[in-house]
N, C-alpha and C. Protein backbone atom coordinates (compact mmCIF):
# COMPACT_ATOMS: atom_id res chain seq x y z
N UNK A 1 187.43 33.61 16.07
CA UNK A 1 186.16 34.16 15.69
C UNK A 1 186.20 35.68 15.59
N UNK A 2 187.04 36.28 16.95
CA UNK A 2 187.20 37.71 16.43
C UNK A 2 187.85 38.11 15.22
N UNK A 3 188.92 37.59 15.42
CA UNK A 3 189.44 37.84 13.86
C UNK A 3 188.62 37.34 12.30
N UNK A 4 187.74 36.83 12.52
CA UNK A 4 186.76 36.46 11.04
C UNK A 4 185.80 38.03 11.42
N UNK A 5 184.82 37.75 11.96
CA UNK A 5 184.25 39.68 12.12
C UNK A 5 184.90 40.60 11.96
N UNK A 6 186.53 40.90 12.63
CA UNK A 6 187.07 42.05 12.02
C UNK A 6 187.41 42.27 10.51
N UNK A 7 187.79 40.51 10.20
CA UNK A 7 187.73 40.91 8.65
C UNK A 7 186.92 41.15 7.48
N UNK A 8 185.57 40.46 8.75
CA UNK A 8 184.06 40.60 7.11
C UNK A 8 183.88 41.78 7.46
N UNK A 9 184.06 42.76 8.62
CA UNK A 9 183.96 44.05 9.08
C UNK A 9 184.66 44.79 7.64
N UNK A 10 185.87 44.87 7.89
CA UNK A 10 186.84 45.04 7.37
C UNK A 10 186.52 44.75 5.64
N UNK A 11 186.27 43.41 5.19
CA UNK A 11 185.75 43.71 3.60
C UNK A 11 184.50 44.41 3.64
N UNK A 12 183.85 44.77 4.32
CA UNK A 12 182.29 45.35 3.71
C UNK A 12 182.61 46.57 3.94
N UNK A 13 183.55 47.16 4.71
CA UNK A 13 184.01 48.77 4.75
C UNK A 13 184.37 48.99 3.47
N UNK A 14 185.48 48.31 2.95
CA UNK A 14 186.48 48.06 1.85
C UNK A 14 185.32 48.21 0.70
N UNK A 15 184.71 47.25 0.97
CA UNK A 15 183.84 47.14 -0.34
C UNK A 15 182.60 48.56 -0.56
N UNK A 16 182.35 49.10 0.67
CA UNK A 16 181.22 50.35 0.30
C UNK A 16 182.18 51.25 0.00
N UNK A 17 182.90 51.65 0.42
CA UNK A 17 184.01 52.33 -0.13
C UNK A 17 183.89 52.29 -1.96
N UNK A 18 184.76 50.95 -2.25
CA UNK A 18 184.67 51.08 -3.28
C UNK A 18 183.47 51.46 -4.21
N UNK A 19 182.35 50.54 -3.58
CA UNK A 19 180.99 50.80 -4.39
C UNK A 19 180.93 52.67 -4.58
N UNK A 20 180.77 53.67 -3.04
CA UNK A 20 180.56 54.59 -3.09
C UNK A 20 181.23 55.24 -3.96
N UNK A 21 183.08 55.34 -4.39
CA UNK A 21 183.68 56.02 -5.17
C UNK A 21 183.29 56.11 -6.61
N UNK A 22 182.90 54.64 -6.68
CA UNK A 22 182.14 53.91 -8.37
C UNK A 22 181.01 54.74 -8.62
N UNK A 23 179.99 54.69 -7.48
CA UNK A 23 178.87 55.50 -7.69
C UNK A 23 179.01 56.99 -8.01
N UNK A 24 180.20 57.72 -7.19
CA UNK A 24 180.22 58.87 -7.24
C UNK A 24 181.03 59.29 -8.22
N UNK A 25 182.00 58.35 -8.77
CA UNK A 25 182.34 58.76 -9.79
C UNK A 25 181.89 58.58 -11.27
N UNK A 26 180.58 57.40 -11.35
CA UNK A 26 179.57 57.66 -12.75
C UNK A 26 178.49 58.57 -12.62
N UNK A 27 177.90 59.33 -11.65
CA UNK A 27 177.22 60.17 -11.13
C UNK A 27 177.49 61.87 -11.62
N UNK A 28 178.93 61.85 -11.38
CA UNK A 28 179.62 63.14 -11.83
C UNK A 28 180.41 63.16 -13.12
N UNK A 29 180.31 61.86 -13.65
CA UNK A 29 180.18 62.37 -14.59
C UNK A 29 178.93 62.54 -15.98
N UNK A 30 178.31 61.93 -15.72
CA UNK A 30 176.83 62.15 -16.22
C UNK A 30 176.73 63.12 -16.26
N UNK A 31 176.40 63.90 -14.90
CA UNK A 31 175.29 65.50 -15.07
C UNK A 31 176.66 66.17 -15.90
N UNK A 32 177.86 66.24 -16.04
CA UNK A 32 178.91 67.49 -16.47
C UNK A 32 178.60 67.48 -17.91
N UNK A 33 178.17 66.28 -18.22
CA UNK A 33 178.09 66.25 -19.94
C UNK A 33 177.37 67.25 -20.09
N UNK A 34 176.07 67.10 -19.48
CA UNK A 34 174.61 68.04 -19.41
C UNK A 34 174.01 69.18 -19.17
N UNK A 35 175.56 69.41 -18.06
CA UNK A 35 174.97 70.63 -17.92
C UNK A 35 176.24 71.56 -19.30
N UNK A 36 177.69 70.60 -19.36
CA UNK A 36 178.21 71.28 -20.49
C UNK A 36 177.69 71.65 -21.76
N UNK A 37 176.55 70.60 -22.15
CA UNK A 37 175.78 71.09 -22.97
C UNK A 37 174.98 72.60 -22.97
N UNK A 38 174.09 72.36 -22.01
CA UNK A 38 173.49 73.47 -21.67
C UNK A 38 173.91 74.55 -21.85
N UNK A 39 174.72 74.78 -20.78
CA UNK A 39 175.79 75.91 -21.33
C UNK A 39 176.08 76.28 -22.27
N UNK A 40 176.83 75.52 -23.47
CA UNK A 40 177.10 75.56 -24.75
C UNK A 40 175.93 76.18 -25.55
N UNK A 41 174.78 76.21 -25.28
CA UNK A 41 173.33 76.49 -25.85
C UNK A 41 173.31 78.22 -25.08
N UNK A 42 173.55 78.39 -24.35
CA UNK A 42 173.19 79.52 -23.16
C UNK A 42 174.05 80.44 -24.04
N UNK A 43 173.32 81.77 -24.65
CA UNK A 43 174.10 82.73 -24.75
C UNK A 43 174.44 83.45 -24.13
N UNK A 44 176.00 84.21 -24.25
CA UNK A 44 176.36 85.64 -23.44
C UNK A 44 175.46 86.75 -23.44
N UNK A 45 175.76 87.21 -22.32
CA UNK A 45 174.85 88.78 -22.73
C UNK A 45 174.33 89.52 -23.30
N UNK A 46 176.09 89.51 -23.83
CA UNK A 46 176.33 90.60 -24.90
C UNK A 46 175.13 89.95 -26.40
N UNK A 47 175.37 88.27 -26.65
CA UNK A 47 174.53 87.88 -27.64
C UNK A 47 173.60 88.14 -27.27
N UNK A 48 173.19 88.07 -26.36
CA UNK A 48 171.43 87.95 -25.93
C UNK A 48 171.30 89.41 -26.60
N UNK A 49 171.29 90.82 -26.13
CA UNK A 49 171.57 91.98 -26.47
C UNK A 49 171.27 92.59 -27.77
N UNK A 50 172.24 91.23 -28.59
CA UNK A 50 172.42 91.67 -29.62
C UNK A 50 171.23 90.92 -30.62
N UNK A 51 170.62 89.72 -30.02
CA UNK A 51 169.41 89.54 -30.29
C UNK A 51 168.15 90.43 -30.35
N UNK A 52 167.98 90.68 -29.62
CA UNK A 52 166.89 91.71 -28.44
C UNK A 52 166.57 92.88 -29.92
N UNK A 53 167.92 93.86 -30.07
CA UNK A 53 168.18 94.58 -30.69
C UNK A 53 168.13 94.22 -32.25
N UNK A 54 168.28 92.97 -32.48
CA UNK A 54 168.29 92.63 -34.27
C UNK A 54 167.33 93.16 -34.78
N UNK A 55 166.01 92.76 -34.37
CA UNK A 55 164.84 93.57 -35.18
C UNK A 55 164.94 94.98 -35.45
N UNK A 56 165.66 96.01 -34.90
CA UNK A 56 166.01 97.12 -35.00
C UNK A 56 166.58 97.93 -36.22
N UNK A 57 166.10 98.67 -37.10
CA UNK A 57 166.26 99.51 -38.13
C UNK A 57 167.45 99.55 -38.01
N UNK A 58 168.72 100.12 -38.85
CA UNK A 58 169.83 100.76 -38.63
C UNK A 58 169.82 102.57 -38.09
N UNK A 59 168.34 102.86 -38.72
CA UNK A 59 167.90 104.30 -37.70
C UNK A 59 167.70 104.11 -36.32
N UNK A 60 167.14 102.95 -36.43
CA UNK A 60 166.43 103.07 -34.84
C UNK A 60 167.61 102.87 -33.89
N UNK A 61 168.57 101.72 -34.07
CA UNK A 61 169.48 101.18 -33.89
C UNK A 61 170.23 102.56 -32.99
N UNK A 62 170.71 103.39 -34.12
CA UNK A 62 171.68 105.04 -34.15
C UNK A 62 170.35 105.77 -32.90
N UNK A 63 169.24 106.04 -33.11
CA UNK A 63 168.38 106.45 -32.12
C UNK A 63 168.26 105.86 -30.90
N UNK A 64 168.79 105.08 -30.57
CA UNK A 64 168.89 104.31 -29.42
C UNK A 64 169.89 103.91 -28.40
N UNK A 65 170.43 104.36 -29.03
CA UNK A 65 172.38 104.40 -28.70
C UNK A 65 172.30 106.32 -28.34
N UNK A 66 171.87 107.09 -29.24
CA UNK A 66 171.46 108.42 -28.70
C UNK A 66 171.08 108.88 -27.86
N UNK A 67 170.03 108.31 -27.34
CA UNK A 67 169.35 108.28 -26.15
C UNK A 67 169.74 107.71 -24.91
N UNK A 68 170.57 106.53 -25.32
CA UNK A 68 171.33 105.62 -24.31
C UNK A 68 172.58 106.86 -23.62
N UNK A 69 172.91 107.23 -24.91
CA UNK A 69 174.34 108.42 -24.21
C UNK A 69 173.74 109.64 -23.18
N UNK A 70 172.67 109.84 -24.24
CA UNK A 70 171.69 111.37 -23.30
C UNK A 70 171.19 111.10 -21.95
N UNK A 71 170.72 109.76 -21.95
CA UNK A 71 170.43 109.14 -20.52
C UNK A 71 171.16 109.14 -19.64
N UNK A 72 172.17 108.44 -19.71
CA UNK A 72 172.72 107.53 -18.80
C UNK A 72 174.54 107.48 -19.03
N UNK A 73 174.63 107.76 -20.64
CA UNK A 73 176.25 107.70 -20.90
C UNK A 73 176.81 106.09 -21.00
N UNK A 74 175.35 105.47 -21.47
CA UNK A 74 175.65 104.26 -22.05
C UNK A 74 175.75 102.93 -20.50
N UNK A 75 175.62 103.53 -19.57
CA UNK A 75 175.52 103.00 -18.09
C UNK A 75 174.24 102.32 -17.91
N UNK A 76 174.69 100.94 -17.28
CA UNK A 76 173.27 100.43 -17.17
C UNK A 76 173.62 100.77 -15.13
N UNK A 77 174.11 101.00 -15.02
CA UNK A 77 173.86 101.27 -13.77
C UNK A 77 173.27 102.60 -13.00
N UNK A 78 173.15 103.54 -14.01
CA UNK A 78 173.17 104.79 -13.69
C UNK A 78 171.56 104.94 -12.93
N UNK A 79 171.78 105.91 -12.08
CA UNK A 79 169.98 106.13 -10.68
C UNK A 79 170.26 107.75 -11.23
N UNK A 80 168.93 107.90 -11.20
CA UNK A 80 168.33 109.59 -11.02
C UNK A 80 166.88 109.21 -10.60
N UNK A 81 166.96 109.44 -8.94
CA UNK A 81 165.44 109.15 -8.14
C UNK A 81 164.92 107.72 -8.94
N UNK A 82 164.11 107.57 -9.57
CA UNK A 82 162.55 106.74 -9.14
C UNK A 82 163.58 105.86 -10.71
N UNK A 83 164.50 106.79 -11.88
CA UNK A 83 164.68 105.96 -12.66
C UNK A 83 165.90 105.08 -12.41
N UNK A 84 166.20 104.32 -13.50
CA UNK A 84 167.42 103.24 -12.94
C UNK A 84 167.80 102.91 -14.52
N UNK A 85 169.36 102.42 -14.92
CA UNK A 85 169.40 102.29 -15.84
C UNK A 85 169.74 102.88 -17.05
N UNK A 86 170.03 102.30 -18.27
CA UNK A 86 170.77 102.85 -19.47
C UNK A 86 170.26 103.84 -20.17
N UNK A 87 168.54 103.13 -19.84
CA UNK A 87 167.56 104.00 -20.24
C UNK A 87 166.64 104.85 -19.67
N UNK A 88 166.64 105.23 -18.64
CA UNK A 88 166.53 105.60 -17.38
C UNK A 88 164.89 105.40 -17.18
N UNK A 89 164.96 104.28 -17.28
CA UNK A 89 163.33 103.72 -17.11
C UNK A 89 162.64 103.63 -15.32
N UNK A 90 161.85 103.99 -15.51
CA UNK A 90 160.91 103.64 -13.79
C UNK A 90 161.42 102.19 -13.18
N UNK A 91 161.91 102.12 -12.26
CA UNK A 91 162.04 100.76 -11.30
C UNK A 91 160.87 100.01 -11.77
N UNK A 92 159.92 100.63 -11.44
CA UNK A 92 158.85 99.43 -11.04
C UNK A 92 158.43 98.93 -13.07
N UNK A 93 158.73 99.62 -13.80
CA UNK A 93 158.76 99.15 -15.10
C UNK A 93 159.86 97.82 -15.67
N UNK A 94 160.80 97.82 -14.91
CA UNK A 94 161.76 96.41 -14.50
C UNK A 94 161.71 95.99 -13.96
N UNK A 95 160.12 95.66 -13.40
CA UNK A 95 159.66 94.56 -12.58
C UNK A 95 161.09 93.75 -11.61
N UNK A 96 161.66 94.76 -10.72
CA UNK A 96 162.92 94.03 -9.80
C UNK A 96 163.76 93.44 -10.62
N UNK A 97 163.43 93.06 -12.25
CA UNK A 97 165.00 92.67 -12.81
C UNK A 97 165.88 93.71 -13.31
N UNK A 98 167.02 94.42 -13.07
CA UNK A 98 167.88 95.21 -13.26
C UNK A 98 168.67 95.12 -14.07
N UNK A 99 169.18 93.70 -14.81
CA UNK A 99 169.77 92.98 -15.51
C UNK A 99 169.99 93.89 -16.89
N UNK A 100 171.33 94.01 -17.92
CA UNK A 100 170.81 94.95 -19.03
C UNK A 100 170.19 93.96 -19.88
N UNK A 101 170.09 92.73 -19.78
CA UNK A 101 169.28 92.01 -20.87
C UNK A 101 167.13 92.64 -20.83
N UNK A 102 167.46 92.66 -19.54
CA UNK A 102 165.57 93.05 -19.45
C UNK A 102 165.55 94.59 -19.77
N UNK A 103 166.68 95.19 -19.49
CA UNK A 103 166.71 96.88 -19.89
C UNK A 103 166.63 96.96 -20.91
N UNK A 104 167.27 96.13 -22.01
CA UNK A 104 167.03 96.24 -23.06
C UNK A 104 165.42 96.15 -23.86
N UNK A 105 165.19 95.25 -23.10
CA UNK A 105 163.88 94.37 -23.46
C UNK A 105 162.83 95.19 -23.18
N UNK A 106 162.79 95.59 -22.14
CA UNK A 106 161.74 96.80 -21.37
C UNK A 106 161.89 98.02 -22.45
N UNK A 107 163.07 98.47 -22.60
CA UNK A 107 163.25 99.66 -23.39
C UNK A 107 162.30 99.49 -24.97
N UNK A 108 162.95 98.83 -25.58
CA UNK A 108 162.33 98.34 -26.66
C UNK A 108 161.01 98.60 -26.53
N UNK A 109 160.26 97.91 -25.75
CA UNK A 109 158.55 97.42 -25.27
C UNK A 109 158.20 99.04 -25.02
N UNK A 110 158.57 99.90 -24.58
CA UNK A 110 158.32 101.25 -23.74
C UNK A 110 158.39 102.43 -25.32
N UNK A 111 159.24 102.32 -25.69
CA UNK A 111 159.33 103.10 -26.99
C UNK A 111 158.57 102.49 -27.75
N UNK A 112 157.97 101.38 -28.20
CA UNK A 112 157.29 100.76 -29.19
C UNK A 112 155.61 101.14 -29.00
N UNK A 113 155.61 100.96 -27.87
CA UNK A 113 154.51 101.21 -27.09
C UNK A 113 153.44 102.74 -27.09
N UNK A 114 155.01 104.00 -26.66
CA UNK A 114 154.49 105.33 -26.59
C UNK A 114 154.90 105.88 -27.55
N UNK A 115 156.15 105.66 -28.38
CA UNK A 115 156.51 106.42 -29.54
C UNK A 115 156.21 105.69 -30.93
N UNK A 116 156.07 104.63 -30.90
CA UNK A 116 156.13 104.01 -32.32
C UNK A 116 157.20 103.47 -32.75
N UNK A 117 158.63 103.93 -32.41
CA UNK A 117 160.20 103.77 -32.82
C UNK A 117 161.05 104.61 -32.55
N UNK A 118 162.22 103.80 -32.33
CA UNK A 118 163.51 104.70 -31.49
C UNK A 118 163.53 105.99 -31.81
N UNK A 119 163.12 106.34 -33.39
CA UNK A 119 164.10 107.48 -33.92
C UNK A 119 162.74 108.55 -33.63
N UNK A 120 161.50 108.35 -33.54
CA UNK A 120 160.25 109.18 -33.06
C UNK A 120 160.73 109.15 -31.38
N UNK A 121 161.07 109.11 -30.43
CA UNK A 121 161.59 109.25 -29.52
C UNK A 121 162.62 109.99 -29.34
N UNK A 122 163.70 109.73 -30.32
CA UNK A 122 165.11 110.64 -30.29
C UNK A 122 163.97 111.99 -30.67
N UNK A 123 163.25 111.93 -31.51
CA UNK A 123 162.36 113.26 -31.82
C UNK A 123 161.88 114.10 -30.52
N UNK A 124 161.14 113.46 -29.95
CA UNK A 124 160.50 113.78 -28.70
C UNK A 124 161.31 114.62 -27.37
N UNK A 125 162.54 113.84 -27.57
CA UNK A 125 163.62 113.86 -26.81
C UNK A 125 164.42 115.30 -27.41
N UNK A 126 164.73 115.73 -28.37
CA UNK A 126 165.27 116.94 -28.84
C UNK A 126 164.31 117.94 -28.63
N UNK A 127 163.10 117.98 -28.34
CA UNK A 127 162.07 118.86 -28.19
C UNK A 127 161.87 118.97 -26.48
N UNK A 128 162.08 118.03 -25.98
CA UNK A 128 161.59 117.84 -24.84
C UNK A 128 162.99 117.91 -23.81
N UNK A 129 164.02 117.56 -24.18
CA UNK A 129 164.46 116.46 -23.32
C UNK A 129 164.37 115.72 -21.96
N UNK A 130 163.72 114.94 -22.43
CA UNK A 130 162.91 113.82 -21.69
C UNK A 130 162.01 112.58 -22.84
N UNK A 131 162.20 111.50 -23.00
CA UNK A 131 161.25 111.34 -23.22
C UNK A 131 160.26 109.72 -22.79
């Protein structure tokens, strides 16, 4: 009798075993398809960037890259006090995201906003420097 329990012991170990590996191995592979997809959809940075920026004149474009050098030297990391960034925008105007995709994004929104367009800014900025 002991020996029949150790062995139905013994197949039902055997057998969750197997079940569990089965499970875990149609499990993983499901989500990889999905999230490989995803991914595949997810642009780089640099695309994102270069999105952001498409609407951009070929002036504004050159005015913005100007300003980027006068700022910052093309650095999205660059601090002077309260600003942060490529464009040396206010912290609290990048709402805590630091990221250059939102620097970009912010920048854009900030010049559109007070100047009208990059290259009326590069203006502002040769008169001022600041702008």
């Amino acid at each position: 009798m002991k020996s029949f329990k150790i062995k139905t012991m013994l197949l039902l170990v055997l057998a969750s075993c197997v079940f569990g590996v089965f499970i875990n191995v149609t499990t993983s592979f499901g989500p990889q398809t999905t999230i490989t997809a995803k991914a595949a959809k997810k642009l780089s940075q640099s695309q994102q960037i270069a999105k952001i920026n498409a609407k951009l004149s070929k002036a504004n474009r050159a005015a913005k890259n100007w300003i980027a050098y006068r700022e910052s030297g093309y650095s999205y990391t660059a601090r002077n006090g309260r600003c942060y960034g490529r464009y040396q925008l206010l912290r609290s105007y990048l709402h805590g995201n630091l990221s250059p995709v939102n620097q970009e994004k912010r920048a854009n929104t900030y010049v559109a906003s007070r100047y009208g367009s990059w290259v009326k800014a590069k203006r502002f900025w040769q008169h001022h420097h600041w702008y």
